[in-house]
C-alpha atoms as a PDB file:
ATOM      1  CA  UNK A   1     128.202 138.479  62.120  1.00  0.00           C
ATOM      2  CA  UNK A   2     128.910 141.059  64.688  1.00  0.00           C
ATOM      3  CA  UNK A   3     130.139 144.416  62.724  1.00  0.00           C
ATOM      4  CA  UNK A   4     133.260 144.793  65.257  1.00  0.00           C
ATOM      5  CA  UNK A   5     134.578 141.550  64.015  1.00  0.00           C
ATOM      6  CA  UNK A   6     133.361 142.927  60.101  1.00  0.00           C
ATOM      7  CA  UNK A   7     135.229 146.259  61.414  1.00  0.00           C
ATOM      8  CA  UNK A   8     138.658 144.582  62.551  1.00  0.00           C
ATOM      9  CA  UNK A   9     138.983 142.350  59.446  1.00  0.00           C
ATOM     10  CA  UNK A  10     138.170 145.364  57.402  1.00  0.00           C
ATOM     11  CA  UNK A  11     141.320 146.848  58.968  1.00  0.00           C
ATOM     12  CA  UNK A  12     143.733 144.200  58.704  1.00  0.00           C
ATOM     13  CA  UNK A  13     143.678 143.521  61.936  1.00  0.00           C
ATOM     14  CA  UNK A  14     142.094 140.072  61.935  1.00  0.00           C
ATOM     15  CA  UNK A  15     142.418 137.523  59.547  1.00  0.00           C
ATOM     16  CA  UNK A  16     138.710 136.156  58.678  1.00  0.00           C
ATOM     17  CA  UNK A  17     138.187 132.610  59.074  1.00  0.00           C
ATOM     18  CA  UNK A  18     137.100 130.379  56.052  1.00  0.00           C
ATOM     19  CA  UNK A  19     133.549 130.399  57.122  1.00  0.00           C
ATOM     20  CA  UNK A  20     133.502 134.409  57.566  1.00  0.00           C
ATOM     21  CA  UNK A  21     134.732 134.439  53.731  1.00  0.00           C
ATOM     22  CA  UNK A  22     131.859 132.640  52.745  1.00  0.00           C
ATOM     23  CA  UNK A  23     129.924 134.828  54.713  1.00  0.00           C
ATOM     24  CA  UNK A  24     130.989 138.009  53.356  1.00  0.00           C
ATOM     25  CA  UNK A  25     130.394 136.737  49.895  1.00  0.00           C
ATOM     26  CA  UNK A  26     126.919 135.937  50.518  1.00  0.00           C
ATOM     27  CA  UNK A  27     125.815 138.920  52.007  1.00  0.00           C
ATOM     28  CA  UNK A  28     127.726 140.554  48.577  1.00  0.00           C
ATOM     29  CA  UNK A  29     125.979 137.936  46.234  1.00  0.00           C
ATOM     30  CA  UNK A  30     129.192 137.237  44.428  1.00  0.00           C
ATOM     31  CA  UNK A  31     131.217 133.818  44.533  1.00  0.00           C
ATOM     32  CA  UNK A  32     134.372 133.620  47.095  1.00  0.00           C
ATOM     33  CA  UNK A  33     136.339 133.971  44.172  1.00  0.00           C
ATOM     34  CA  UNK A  34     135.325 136.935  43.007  1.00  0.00           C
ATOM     35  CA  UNK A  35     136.554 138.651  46.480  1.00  0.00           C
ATOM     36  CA  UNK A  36     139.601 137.461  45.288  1.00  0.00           C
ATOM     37  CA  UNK A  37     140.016 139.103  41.594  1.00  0.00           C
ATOM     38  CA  UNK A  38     141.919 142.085  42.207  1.00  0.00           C
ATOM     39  CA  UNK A  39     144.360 140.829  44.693  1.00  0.00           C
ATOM     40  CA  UNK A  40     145.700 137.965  41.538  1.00  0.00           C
ATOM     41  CA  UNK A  41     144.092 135.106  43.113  1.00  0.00           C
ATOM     42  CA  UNK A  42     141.675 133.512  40.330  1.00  0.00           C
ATOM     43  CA  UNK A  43     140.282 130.749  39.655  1.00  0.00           C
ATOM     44  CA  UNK A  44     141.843 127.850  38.234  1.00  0.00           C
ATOM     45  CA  UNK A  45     139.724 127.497  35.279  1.00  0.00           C
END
């Protein structure tokens, strides 16, 4: 993933595709949802 595009959704200014979610939470080791937590978006377990 090239760190501009890592940069720009960091800023708001792009809006990261399903795939680059994924991504992101892979290279965190946590699950998509957990990116999610603190922004009220949980699970629906």
């Amino acid at each position: 993933m090239n760190r501009t595009y890592v940069s720009s959704v960091e800023r708001g200014e792009r809006n990261p595709t399903l795939e680059s979610i994924d991504q992101f939470a892979k290279a965190l080791n946590i699950t998509v949802s957990r990116l999610f937590v603190d922004y009220g978006i949980e699970d629906a377990e």
